[in-house]
C-alpha atoms as a PDB file:
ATOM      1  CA  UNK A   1     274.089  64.505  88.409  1.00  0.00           C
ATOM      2  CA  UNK A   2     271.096  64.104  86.331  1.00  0.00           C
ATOM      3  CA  UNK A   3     268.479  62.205  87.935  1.00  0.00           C
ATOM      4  CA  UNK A   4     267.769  58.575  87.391  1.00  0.00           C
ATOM      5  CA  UNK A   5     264.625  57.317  85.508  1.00  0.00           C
ATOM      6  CA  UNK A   6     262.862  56.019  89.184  1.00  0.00           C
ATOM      7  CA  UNK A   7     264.076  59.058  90.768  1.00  0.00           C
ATOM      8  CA  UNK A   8     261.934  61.174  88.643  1.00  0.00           C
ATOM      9  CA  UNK A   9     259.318  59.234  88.709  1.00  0.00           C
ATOM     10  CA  UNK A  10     259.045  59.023  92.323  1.00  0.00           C
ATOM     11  CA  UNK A  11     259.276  63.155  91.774  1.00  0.00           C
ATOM     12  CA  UNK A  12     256.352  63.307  89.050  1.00  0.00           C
ATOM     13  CA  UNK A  13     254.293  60.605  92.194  1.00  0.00           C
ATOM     14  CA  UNK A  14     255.558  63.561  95.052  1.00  0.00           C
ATOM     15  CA  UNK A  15     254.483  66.071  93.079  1.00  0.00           C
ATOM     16  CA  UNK A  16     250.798  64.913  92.005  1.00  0.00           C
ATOM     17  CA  UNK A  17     250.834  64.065  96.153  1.00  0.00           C
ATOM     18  CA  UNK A  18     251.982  67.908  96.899  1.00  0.00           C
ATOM     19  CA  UNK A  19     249.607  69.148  94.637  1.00  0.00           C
ATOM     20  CA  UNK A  20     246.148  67.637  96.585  1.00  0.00           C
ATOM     21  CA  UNK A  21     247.912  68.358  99.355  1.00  0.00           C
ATOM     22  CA  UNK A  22     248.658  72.071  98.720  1.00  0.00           C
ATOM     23  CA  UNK A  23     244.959  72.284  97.449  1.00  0.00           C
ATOM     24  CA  UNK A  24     242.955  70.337 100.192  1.00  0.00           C
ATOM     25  CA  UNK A  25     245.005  72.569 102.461  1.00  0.00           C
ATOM     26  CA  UNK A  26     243.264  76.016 101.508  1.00  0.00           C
ATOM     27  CA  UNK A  27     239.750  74.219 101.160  1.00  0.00           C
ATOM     28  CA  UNK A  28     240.601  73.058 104.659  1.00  0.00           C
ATOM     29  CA  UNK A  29     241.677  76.649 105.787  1.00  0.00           C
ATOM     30  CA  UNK A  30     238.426  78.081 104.342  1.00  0.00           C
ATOM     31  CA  UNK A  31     235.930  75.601 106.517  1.00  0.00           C
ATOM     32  CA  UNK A  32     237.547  74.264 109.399  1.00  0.00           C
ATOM     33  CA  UNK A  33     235.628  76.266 112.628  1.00  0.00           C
ATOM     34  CA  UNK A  34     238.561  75.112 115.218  1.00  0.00           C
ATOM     35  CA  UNK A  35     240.823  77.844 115.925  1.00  0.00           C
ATOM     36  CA  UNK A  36     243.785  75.758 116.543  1.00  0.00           C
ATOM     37  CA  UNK A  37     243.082  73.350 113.887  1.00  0.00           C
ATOM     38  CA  UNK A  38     242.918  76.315 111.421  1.00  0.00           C
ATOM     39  CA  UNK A  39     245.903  78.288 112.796  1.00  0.00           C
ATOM     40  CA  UNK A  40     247.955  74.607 112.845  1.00  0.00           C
ATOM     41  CA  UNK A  41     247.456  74.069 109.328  1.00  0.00           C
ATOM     42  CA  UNK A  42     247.831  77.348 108.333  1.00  0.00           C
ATOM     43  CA  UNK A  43     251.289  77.768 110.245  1.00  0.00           C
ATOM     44  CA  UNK A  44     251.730  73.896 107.829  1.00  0.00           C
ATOM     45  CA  UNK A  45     250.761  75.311 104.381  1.00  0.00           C
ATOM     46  CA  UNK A  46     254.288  77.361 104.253  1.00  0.00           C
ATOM     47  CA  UNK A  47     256.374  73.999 104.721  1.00  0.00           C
ATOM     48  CA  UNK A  48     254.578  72.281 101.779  1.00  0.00           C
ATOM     49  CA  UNK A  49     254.682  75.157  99.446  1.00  0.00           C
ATOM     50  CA  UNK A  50     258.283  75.032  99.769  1.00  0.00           C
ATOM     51  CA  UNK A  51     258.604  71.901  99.875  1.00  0.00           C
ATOM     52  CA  UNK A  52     256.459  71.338  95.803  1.00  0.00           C
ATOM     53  CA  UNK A  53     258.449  74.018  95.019  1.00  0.00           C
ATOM     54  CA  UNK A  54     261.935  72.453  95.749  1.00  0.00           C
ATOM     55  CA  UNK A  55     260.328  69.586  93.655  1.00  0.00           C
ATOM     56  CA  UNK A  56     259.340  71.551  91.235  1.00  0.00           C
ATOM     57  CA  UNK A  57     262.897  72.341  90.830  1.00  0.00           C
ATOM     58  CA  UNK A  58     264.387  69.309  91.153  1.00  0.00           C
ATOM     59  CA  UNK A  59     261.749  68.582  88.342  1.00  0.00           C
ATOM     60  CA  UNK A  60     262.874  71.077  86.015  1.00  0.00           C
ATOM     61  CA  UNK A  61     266.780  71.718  86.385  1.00  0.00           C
ATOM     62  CA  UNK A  62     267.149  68.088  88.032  1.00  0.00           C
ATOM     63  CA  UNK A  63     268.962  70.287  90.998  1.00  0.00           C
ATOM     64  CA  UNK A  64     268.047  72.331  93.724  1.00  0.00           C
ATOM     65  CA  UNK A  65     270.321  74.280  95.946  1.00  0.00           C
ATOM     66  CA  UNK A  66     267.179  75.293  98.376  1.00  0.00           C
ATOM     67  CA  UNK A  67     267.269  73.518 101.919  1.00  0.00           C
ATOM     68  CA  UNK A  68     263.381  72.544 103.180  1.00  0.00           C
ATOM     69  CA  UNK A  69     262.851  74.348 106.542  1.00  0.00           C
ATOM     70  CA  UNK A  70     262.181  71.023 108.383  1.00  0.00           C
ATOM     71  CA  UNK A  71     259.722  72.087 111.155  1.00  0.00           C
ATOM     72  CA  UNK A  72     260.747  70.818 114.947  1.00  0.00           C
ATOM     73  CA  UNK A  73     258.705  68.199 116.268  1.00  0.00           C
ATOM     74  CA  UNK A  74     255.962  69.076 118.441  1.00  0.00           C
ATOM     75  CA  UNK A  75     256.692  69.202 122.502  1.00  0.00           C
ATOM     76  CA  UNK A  76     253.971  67.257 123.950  1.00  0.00           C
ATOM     77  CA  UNK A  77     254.379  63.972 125.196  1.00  0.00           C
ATOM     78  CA  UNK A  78     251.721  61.376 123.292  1.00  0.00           C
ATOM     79  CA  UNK A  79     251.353  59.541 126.099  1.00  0.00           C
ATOM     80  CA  UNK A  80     250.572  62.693 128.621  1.00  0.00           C
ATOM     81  CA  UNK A  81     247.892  63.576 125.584  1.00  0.00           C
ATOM     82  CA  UNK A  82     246.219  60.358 126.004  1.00  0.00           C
ATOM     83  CA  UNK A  83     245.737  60.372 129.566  1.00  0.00           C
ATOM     84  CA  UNK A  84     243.853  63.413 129.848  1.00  0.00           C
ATOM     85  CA  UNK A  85     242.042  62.889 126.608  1.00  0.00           C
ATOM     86  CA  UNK A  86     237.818  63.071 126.094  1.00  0.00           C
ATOM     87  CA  UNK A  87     235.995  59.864 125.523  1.00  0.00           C
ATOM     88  CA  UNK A  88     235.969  58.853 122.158  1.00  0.00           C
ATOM     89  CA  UNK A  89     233.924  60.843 120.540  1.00  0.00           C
ATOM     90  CA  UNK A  90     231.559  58.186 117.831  1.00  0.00           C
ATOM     91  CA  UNK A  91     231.725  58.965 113.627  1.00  0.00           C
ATOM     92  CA  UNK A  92     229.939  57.904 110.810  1.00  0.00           C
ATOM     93  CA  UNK A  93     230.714  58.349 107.047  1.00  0.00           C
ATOM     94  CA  UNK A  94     228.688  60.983 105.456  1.00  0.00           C
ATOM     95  CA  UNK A  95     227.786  60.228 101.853  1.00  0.00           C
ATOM     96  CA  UNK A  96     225.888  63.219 101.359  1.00  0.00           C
ATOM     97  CA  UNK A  97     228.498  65.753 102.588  1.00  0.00           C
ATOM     98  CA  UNK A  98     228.851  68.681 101.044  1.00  0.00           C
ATOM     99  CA  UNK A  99     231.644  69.984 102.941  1.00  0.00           C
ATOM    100  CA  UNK A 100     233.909  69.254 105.605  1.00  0.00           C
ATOM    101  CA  UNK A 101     233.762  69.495 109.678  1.00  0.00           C
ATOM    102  CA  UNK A 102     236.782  70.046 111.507  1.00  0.00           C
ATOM    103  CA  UNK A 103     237.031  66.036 112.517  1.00  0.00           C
ATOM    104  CA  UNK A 104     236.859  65.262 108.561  1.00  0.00           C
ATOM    105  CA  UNK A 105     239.503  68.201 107.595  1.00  0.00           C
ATOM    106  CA  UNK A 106     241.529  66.496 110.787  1.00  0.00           C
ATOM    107  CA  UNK A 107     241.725  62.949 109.411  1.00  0.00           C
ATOM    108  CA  UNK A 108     242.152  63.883 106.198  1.00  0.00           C
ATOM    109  CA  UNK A 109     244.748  65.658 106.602  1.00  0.00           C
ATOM    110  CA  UNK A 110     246.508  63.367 109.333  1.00  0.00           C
ATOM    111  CA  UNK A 111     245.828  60.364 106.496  1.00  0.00           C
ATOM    112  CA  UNK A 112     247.517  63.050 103.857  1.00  0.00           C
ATOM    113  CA  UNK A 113     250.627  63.191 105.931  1.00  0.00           C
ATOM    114  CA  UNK A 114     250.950  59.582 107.068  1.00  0.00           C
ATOM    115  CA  UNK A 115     250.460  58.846 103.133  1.00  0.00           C
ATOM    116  CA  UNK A 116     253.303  61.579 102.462  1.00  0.00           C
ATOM    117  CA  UNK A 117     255.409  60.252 105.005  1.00  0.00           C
ATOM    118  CA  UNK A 118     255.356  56.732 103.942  1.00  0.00           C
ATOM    119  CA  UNK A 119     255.925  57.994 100.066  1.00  0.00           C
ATOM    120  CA  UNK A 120     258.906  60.262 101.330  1.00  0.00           C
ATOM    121  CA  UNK A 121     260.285  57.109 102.952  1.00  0.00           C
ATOM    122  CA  UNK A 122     260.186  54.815 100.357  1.00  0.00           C
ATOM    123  CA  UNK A 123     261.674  57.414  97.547  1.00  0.00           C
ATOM    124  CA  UNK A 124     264.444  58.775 100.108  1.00  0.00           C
ATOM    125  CA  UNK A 125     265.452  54.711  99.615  1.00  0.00           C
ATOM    126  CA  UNK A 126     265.175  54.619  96.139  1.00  0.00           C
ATOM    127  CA  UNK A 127     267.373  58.083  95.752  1.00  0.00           C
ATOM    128  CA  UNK A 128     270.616  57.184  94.134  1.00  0.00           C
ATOM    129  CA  UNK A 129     271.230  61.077  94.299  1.00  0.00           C
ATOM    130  CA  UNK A 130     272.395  62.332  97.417  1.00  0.00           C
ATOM    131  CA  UNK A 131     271.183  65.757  98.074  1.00  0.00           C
ATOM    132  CA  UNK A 132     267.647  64.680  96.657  1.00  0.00           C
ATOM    133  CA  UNK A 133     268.226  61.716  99.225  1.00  0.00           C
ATOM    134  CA  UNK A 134     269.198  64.154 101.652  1.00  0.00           C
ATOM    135  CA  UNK A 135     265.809  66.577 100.717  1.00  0.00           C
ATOM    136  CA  UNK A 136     263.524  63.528 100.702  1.00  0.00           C
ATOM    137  CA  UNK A 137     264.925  63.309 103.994  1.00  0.00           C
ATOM    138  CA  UNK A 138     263.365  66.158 105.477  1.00  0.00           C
ATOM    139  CA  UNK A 139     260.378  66.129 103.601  1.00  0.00           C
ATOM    140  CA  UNK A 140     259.959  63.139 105.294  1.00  0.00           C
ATOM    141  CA  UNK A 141     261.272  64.530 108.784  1.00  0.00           C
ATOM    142  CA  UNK A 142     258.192  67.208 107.834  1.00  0.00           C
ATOM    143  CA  UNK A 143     255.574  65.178 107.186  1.00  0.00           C
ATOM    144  CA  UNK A 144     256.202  62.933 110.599  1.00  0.00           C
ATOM    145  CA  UNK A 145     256.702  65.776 112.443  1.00  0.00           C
ATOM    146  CA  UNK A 146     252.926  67.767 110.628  1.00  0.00           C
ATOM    147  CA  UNK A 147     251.473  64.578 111.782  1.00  0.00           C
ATOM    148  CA  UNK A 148     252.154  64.086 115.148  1.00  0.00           C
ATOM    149  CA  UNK A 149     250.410  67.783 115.512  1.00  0.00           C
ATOM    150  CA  UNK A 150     247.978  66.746 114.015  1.00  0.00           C
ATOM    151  CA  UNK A 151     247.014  63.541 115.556  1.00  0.00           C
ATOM    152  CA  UNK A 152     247.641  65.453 119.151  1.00  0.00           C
ATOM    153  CA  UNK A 153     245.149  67.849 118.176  1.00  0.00           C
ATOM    154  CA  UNK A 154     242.816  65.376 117.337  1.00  0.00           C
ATOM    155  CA  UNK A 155     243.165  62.915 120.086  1.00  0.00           C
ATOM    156  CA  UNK A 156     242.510  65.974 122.860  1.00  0.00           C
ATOM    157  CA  UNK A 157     239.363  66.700 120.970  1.00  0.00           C
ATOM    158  CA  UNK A 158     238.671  62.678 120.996  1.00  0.00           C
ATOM    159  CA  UNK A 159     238.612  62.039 117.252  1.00  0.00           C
ATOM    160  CA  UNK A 160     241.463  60.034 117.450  1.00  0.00           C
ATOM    161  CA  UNK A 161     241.225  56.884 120.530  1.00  0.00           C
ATOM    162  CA  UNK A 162     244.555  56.044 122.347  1.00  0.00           C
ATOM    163  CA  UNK A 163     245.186  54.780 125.096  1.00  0.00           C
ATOM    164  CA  UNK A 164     248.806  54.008 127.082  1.00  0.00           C
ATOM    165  CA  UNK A 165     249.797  50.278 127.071  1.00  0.00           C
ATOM    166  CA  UNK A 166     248.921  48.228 129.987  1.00  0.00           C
ATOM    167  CA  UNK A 167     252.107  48.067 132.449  1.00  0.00           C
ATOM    168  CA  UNK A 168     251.155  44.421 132.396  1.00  0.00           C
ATOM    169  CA  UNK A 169     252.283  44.816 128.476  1.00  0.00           C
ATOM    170  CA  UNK A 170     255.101  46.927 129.301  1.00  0.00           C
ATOM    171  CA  UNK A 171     256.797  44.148 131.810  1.00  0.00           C
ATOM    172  CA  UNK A 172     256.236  41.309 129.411  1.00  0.00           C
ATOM    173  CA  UNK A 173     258.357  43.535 126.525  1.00  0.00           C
ATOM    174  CA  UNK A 174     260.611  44.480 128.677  1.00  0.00           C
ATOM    175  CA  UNK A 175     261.247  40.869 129.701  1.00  0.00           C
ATOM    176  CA  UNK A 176     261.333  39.621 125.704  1.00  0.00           C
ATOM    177  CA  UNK A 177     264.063  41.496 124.484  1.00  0.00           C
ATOM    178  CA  UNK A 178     267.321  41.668 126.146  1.00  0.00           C
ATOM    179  CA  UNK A 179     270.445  43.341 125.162  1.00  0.00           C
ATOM    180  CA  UNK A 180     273.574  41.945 122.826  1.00  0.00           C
ATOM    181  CA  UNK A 181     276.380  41.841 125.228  1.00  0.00           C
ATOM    182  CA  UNK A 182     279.136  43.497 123.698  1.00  0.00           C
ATOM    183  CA  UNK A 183     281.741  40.975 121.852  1.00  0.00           C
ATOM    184  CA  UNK A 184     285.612  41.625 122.181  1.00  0.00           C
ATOM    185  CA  UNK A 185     286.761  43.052 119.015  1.00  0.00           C
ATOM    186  CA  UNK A 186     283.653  43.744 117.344  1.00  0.00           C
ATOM    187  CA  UNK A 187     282.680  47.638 117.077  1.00  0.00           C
END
């Protein structure tokens, strides 16, 4: 099934995207200081390299028998990272830079991937094709999952403020939204 006119250019849009990413990646290898942080994206970089090159075949032969390994979502809870998490720690745009710190190579990245993510979604809607609806799938399923490492990584080190919702919050939503009752003979 050759691909549709949108389809590939929501490919030639993925692929520019893969591309920075792919390349911010090793510049962020090369000068982030953190350990983890460096090790996490790292462990990362294999996922997108498949991933542009799956695109890169879709691209070119406008098929791609490859499946993404979709990474598994990270284990800890968001709400257990918040509650043990560092005071905010204050930031301040550097115009001057000349390279990155590990907070900078964090939220880029974690913008990178929400960016991705959102892309992912919108072209896995727009896929008329279904395995490249079913790889834009994962991709997207890759990205999510990149970035909720991410942002846990940055929250414990206090780059990224959260907070759990107020239970006062949490009884007024639960006392909105009530459940449909089930109707006789509707499935």
């Amino acid at each position: 099934m050759a691909l549709s006119g949108h389809e590939a250019f929501e490919l030639n849009e993925l692929l520019m995207s893969c591309t920075n990413s792919i390349t911010c990646m090793g510049v962020f290898i090369n000068q982030a200081k953190d350990p983890e942080l460096k090790s996490m994206i790292g462990k990362h970089l294999n996922a997108h390299i498949q991933d542009y090159n799956i695109k890169v075949q879709w691209a070119t032969k406008q098929a791609c028998t490859e499946k993404l390994n979709v990474p598994s979502a990270p284990t800890a809870n968001a709400n257990a990272t918040m509650t043990g998490t560092p005071q905010p720690q204050p930031v301040m745009p550097d115009p001057h830079s000349t390279s990155f710190n590990d907070r900078a190579i964090g939220t880029s990245y974690l913008l990178t991937l929400k960016r991705a993510g959102r892309e992912y979604a919108w072209a896995t809607m727009e896929a008329a094709n279904p395995e490249l609806r079913s790889f834009l799938m994962d991709a997207f399923t890759m990205a999510a999952n990149h970035a909720f490492e991410v942002a846990q990584w940055m929250t414990k080190k206090g780059f990224y403020p959260g907070e759990p919702a107020s239970l006062s919050y949490i009884e007024k939503l639960s006392q909105t939204y009530q459940p449909v009752r089930e109707l006789a003979g509707v499935r």
